[in-house]
N, C-alpha and C. Protein backbone atom coordinates (compact mmCIF):
# COMPACT_ATOMS: atom_id res chain seq x y z
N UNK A 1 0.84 -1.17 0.00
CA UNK A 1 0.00 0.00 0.00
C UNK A 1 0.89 1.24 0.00
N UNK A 2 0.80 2.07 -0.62
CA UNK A 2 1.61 3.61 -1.08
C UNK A 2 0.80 4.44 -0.69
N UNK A 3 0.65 4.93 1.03
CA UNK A 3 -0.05 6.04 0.96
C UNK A 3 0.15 7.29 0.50
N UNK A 4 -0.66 8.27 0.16
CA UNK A 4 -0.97 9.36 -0.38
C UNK A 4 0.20 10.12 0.04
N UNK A 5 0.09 10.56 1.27
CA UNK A 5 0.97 11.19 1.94
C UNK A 5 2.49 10.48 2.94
N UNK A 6 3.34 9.62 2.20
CA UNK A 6 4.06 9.11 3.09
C UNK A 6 4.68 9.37 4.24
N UNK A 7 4.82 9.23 5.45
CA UNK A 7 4.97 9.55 6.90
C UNK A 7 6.46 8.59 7.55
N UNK A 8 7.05 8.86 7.45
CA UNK A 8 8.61 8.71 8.54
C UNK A 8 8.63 8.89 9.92
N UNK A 9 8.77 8.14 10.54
CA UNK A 9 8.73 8.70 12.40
C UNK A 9 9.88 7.88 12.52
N UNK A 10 10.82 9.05 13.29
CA UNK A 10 12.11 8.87 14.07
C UNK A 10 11.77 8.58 15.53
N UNK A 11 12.63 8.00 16.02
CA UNK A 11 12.71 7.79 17.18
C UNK A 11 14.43 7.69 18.02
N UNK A 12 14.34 8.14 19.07
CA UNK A 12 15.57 7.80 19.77
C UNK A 12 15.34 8.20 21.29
N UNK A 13 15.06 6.73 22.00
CA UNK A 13 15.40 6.13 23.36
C UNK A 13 16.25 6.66 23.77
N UNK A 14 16.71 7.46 25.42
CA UNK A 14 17.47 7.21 25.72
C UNK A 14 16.98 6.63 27.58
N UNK A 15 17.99 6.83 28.27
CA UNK A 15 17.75 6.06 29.47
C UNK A 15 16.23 6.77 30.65
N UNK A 16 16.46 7.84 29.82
CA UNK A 16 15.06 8.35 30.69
C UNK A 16 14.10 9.50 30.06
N UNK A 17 14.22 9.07 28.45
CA UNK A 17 13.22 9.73 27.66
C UNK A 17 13.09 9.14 26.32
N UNK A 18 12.24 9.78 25.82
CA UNK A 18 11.96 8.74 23.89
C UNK A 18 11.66 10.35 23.88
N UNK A 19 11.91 10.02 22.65
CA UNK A 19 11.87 11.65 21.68
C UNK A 19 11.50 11.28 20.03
N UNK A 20 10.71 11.75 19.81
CA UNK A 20 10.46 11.07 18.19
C UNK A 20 10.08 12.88 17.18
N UNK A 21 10.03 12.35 15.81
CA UNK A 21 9.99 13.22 15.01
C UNK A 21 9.20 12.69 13.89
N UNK A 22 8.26 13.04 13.55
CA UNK A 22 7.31 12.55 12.36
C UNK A 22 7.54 13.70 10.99
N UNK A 23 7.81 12.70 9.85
CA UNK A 23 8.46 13.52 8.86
C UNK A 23 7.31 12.99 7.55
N UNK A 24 6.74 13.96 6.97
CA UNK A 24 6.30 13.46 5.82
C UNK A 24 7.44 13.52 4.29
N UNK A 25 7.21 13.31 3.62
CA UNK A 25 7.93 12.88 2.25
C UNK A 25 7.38 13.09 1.10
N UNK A 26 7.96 13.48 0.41
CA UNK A 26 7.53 14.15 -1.24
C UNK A 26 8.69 14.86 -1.51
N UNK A 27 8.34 15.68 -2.48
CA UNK A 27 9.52 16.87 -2.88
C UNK A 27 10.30 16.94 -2.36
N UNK A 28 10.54 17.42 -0.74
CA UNK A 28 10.96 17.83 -0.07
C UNK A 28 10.59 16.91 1.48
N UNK A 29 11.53 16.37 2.35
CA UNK A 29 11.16 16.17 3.67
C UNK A 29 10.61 17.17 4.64
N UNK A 30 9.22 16.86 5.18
CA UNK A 30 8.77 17.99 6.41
C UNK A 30 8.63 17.98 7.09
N UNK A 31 8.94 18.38 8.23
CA UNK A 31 8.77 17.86 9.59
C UNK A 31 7.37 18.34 9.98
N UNK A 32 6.96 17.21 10.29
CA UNK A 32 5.07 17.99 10.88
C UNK A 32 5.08 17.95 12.24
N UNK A 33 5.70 16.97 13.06
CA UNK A 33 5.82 16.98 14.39
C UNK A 33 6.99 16.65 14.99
N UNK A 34 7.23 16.98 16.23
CA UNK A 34 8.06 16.47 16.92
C UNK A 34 8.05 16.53 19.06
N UNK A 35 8.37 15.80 19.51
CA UNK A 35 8.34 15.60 21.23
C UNK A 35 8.46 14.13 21.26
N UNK A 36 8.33 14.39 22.89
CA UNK A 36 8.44 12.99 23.48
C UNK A 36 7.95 13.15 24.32
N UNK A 37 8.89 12.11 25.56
CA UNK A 37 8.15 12.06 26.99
C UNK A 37 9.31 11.60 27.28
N UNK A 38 9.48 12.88 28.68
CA UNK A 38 10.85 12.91 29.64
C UNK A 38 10.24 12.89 30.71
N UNK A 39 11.44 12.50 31.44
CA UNK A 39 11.82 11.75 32.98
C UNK A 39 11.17 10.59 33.30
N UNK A 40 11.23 9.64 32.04
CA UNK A 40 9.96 8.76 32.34
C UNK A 40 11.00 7.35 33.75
N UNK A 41 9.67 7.12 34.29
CA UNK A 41 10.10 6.45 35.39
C UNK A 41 10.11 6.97 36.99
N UNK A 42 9.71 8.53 36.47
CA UNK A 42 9.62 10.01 37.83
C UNK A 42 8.22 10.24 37.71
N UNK A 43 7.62 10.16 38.95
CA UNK A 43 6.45 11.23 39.08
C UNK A 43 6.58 12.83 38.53
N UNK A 44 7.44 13.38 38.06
CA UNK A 44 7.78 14.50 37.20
C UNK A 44 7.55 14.10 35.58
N UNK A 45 7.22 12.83 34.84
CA UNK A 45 7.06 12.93 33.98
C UNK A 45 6.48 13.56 32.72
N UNK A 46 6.91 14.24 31.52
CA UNK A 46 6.21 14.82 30.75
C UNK A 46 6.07 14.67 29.75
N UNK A 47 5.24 15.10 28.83
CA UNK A 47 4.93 14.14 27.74
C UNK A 47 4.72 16.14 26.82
N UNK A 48 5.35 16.47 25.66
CA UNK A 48 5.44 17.46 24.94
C UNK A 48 5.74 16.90 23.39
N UNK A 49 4.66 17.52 22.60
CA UNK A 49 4.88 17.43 20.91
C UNK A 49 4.86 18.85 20.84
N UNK A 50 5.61 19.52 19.71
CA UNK A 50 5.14 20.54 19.15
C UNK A 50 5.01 19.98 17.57
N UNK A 51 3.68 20.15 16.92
CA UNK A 51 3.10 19.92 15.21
C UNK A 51 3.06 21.31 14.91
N UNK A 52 3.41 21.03 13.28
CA UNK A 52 2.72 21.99 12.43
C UNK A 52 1.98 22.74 12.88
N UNK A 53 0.45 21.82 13.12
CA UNK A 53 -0.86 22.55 13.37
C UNK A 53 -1.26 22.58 14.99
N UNK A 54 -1.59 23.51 15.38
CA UNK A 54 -1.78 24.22 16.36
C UNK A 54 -2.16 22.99 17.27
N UNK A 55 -3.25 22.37 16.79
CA UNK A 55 -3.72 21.89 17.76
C UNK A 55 -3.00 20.12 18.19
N UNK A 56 -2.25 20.10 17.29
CA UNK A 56 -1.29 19.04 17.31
C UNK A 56 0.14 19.92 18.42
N UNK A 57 -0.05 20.44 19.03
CA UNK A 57 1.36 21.21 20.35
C UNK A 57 0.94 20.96 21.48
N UNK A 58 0.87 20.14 22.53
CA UNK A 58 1.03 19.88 23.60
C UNK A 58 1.94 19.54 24.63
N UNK A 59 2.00 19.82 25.78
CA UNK A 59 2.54 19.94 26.71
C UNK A 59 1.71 19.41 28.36
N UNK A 60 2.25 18.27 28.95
CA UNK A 60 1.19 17.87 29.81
C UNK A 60 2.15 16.86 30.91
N UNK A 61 1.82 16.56 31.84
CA UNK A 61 2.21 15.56 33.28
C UNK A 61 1.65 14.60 32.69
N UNK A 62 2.44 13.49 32.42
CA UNK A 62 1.95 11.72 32.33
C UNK A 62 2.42 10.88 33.28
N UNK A 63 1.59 9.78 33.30
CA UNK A 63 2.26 8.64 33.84
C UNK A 63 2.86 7.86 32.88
N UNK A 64 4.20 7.64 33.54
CA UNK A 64 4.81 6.98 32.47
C UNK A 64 6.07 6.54 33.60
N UNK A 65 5.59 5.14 34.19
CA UNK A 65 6.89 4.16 35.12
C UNK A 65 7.87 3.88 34.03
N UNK A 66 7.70 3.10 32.97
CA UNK A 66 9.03 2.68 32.19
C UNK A 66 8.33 2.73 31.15
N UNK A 67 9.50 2.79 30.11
CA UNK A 67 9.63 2.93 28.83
C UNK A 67 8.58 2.33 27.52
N UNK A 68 7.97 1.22 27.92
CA UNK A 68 7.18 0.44 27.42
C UNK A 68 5.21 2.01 27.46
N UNK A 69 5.27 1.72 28.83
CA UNK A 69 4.27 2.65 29.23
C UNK A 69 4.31 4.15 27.97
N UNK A 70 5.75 4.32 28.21
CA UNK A 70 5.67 5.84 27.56
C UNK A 70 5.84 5.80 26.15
N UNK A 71 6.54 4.59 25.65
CA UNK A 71 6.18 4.31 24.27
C UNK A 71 4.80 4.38 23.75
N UNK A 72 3.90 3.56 24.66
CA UNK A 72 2.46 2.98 24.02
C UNK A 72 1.79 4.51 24.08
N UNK A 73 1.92 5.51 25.33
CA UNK A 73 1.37 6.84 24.83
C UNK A 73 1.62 7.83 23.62
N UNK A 74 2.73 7.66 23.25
CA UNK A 74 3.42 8.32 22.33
C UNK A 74 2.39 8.06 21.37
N UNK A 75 3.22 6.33 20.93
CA UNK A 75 2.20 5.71 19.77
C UNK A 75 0.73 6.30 19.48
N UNK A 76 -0.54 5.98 20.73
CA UNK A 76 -1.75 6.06 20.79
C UNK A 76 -1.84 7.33 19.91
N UNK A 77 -0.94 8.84 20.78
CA UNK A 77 -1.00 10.13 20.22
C UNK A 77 -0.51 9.56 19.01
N UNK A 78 0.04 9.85 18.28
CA UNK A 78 0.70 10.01 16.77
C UNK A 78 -0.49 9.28 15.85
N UNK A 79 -0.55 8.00 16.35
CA UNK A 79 -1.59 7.31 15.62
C UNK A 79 -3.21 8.03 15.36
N UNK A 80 -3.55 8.43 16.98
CA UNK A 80 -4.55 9.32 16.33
C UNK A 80 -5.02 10.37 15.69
N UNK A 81 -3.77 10.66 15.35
CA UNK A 81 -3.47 11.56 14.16
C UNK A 81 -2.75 11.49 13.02
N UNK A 82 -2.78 10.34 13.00
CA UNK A 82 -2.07 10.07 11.64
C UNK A 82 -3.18 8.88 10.98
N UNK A 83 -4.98 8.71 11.10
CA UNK A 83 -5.48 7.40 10.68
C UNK A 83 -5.38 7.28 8.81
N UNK A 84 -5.80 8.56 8.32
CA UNK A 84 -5.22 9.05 6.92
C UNK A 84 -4.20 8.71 6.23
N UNK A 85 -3.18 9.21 7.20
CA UNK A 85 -1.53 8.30 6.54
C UNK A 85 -0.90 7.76 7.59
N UNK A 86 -1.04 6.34 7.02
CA UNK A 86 -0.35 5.79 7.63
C UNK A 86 1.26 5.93 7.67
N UNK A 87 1.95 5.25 8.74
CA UNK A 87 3.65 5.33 8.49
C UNK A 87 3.94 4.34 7.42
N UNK A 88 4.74 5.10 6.83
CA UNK A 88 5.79 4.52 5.77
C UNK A 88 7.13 3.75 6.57
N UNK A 89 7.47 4.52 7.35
CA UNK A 89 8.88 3.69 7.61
C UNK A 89 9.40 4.24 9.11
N UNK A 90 9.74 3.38 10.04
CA UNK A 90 10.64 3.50 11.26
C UNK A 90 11.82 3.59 11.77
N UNK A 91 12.57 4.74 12.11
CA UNK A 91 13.84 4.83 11.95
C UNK A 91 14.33 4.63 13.43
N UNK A 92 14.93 4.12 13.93
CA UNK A 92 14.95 4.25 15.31
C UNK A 92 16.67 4.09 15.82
N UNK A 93 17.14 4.99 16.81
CA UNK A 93 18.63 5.51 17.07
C UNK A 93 19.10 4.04 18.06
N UNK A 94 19.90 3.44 17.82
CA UNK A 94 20.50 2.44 19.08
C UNK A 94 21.85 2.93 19.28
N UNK A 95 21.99 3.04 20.52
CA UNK A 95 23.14 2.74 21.04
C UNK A 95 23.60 2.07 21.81
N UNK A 96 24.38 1.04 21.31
CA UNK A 96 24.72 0.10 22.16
C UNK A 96 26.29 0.17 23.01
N UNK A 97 27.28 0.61 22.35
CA UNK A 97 28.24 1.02 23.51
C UNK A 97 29.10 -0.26 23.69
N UNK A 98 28.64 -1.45 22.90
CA UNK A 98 29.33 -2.64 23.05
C UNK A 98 30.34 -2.94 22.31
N UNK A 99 31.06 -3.90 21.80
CA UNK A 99 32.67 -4.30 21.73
C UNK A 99 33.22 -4.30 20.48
N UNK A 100 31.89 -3.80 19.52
CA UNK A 100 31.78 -3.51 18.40
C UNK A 100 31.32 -2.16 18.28
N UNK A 101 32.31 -0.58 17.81
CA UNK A 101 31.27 0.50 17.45
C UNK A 101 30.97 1.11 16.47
N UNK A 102 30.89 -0.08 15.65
CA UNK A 102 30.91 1.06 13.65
C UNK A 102 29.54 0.64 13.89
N UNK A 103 28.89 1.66 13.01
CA UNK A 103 27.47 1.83 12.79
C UNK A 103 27.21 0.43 12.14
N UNK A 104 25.88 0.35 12.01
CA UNK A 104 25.37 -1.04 11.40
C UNK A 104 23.98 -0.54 11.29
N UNK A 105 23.44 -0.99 9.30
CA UNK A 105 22.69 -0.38 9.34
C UNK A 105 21.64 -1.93 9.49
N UNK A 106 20.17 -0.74 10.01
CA UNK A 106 19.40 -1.94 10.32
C UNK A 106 18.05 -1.42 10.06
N UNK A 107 17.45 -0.84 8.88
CA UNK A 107 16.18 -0.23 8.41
C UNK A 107 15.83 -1.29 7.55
N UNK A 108 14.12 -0.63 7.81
CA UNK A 108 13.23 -1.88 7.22
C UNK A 108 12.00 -1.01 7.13
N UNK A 109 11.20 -1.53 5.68
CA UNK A 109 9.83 -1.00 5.65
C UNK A 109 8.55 -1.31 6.20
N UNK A 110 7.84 -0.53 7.19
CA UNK A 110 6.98 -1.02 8.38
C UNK A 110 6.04 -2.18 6.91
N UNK A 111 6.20 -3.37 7.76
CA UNK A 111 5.10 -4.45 7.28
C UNK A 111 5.96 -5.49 6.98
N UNK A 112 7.92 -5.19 6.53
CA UNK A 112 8.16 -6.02 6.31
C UNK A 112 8.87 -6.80 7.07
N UNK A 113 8.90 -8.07 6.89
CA UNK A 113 9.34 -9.52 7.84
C UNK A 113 11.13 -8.93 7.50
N UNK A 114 11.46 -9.47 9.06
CA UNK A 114 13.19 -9.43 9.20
C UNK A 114 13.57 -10.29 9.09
């Protein structure tokens, strides 16, 4: 399926936040959104996008114990605003820090088998 409007969402984990960036595609790459959700694992947690459109900018206190939790909010948001276009593709930052450190690439088009 080739949606209309193809959609890119970045992501990059780190030990006590996810931060993502939703990019559409054509002509030109655009960034339509971007936030996350910091201090997750703190009763201080927060959850901030700023979009394009106005009403896509928020700023708010979540619950969010671990990473899993603050992923699935992220998701829920983005998704319900994105039912139109779907994502095209998932880019996501690892760092692993282990005994090996040259990059290694590891992209794939959402749907397809690894």
């Amino acid at each position: 399926m080739d949606p209309a409007s193809p959609r890119v969402l970045t992501v990059n984990g780190g030990s006590s936040s996810i931060e993502v960036a939703l990019f559409e595609t054509g002509p030109a790459l655009r960034r339509i959104l971007e936030g996350g959700i910091e201090r997750i694992g703190t009763p201080e947690a927060t959850f901030h996008v700023q979009g394009v459109d106005e009403e896509d900018t928020v700023a708010r206190s979540v619950t969010a114990p671990d990473h899993t939790v603050a992923a699935d909010a992220l998701m829920d948001w983005i998704e319900a605003r994105s039912e139109r276009d779907p994502l095209t593709a998932v880019g996501h930052r690892v760092v692993d820090g282990g005994p090996s450190q040259s990059p290694v690439r590891a992209a794939r088009r959402v749907g397809d088998e690894f």
